[in-house]
C-alpha atoms as a PDB file:
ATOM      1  CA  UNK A   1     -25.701  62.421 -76.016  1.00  0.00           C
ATOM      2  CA  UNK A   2     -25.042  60.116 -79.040  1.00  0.00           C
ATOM      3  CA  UNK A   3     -27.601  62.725 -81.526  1.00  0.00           C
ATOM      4  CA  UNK A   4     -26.223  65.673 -79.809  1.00  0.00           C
ATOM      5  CA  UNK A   5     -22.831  64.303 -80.833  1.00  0.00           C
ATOM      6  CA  UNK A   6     -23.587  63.219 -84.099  1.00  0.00           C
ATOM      7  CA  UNK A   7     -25.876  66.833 -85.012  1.00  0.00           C
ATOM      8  CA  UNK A   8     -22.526  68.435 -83.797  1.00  0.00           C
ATOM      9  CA  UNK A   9     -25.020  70.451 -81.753  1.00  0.00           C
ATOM     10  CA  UNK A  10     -22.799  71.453 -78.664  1.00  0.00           C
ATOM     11  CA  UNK A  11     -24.732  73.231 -75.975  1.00  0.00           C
ATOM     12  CA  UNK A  12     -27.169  69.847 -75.854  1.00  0.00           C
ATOM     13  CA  UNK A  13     -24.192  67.892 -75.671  1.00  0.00           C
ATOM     14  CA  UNK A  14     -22.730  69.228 -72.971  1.00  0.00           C
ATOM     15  CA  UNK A  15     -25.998  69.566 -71.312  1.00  0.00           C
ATOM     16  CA  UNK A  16     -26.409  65.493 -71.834  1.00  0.00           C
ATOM     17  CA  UNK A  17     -23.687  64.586 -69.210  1.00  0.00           C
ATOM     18  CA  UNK A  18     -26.170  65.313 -66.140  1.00  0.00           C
ATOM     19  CA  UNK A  19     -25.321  65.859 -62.524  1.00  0.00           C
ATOM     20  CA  UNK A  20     -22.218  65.261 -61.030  1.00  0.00           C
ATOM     21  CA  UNK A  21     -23.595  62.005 -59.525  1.00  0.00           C
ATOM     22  CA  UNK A  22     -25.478  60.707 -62.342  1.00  0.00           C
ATOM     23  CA  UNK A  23     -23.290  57.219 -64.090  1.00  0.00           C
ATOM     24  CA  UNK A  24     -21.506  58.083 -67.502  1.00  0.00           C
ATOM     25  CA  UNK A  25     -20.698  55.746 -70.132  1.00  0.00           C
ATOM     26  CA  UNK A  26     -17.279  55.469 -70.974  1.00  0.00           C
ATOM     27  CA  UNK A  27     -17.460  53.686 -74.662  1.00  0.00           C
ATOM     28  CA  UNK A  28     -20.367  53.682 -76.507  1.00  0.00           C
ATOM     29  CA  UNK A  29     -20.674  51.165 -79.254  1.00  0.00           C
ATOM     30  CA  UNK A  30     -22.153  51.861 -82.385  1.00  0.00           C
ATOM     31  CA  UNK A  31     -21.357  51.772 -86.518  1.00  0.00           C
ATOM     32  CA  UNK A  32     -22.033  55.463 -86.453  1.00  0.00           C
ATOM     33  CA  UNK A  33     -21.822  56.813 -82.962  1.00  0.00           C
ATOM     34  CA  UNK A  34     -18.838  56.189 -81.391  1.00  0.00           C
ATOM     35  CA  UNK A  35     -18.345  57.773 -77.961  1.00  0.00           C
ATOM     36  CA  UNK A  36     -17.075  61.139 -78.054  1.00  0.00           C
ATOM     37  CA  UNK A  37     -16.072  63.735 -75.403  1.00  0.00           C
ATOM     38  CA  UNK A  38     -16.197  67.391 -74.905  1.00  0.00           C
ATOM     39  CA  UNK A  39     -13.916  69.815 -74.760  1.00  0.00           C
ATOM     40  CA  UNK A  40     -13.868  72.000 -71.917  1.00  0.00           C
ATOM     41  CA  UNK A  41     -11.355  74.719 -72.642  1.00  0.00           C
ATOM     42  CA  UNK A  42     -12.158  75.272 -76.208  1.00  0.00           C
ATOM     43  CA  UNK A  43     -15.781  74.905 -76.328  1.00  0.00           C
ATOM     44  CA  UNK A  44     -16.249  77.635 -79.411  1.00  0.00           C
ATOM     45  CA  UNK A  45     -14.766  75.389 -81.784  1.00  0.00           C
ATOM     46  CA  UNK A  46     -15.300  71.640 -83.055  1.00  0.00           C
ATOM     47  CA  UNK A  47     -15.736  70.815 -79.096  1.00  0.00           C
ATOM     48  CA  UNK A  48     -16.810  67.005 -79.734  1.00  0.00           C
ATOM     49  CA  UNK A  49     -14.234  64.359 -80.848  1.00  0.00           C
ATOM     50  CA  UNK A  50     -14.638  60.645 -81.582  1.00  0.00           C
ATOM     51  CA  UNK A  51     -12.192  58.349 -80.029  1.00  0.00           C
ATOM     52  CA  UNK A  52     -10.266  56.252 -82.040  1.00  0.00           C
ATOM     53  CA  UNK A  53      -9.842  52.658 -82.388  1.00  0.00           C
ATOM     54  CA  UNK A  54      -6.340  52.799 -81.037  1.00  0.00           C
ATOM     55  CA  UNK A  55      -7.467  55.238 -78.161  1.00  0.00           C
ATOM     56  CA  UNK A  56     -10.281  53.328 -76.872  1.00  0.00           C
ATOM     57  CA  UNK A  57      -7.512  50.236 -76.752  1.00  0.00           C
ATOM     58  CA  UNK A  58      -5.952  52.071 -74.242  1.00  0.00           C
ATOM     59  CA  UNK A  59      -8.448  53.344 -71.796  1.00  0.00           C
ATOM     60  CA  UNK A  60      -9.204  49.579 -71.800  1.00  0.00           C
ATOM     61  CA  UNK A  61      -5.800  48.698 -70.990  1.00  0.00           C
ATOM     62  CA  UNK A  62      -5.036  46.747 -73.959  1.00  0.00           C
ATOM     63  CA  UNK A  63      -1.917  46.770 -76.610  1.00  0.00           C
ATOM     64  CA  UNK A  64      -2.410  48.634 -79.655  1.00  0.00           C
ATOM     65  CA  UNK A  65      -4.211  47.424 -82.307  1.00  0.00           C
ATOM     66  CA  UNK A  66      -5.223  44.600 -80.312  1.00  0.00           C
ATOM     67  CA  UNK A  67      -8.784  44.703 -81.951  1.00  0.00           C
ATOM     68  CA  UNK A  68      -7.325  45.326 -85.198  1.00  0.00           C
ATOM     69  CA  UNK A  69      -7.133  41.767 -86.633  1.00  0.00           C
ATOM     70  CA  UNK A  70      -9.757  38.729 -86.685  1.00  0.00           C
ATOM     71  CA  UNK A  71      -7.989  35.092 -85.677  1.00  0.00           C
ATOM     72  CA  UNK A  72      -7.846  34.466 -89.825  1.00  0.00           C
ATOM     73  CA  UNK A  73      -5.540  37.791 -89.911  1.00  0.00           C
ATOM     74  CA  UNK A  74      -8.540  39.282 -91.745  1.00  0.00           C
ATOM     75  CA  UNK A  75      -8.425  43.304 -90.728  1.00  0.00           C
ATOM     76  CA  UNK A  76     -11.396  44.374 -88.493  1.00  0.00           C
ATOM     77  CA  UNK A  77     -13.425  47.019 -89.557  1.00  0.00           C
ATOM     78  CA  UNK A  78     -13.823  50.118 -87.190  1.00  0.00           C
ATOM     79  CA  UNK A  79     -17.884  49.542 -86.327  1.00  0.00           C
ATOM     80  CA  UNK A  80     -16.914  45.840 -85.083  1.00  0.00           C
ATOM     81  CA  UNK A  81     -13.807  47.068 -82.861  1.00  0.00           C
ATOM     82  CA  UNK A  82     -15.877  50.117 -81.247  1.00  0.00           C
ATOM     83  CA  UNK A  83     -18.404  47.286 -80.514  1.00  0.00           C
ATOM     84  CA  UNK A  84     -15.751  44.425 -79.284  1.00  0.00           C
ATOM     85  CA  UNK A  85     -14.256  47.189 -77.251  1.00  0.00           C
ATOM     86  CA  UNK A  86     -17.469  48.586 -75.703  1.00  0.00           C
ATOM     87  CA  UNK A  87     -18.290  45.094 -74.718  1.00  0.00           C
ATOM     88  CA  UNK A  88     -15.079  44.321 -72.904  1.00  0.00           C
ATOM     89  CA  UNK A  89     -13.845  45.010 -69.614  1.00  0.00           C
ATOM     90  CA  UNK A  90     -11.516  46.979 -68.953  1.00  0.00           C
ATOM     91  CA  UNK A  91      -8.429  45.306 -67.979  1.00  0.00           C
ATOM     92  CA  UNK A  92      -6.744  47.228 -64.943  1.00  0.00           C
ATOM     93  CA  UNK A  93     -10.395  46.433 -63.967  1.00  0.00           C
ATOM     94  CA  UNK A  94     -10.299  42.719 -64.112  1.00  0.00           C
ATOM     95  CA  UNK A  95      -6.656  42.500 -62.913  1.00  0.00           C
ATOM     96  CA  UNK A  96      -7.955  44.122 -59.631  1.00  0.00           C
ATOM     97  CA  UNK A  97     -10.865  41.872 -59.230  1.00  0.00           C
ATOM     98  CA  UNK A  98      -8.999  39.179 -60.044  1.00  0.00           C
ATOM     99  CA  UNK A  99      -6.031  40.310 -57.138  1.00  0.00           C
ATOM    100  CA  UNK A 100      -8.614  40.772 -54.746  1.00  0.00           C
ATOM    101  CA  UNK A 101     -10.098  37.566 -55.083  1.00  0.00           C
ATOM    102  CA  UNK A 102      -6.183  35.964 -55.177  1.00  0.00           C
ATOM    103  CA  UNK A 103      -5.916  38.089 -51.275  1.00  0.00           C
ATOM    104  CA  UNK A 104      -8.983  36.512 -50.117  1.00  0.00           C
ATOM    105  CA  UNK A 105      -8.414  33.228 -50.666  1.00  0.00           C
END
């Protein structure tokens, strides 16, 4: 997926996804493949797009530009935040874990 994405070759990158069934990555992190997605109703032109910092901070639940600054207020370049972002948790994830485990005891 991630040299079908960055070859811009479409037909092997929407052939990449799999069956139906099959798990899917949601960020991929990488200094030169960030995760990108297909689209469906335009696939004739420029079908894959890369996320952006600023997007992927909100599929994870977080405020923007919450990756966008180190604790020195030294700015964050975009390969670190893709990879401080891809290994995070998602937050509406952890908030429901962490309610469920509240219920039970």
């Amino acid at each position: 997926m991630r040299g079908a994405a960055k070859d811009g070759n479409h037909v092997q990158f929407r052939d990449s996804f799999g069956f139906s069934t099959d798990p899917f990555p949601t960020l991929l992190a990488g200094a030169l493949n960030p995760f990108a997605f297909y689209f469906e109703d335009d696939p004739g032109s420029g079908c894959v797009r890369f996320l952006t910092e600023r997007e992927c901070e909100r599929l994870m639940g977080l405020p923007e530009g919450w990756t966008a600054y180190g604790a020195e207020g030294d700015k964050i370049s975009p390969a670190s935040r893709y990879k401080a972002l891809g290994n995070a948790i998602a937050l509406p994830c952890a908030e429901y874990i962490m309610a469920g485990i509240r219920e039970a005891l």
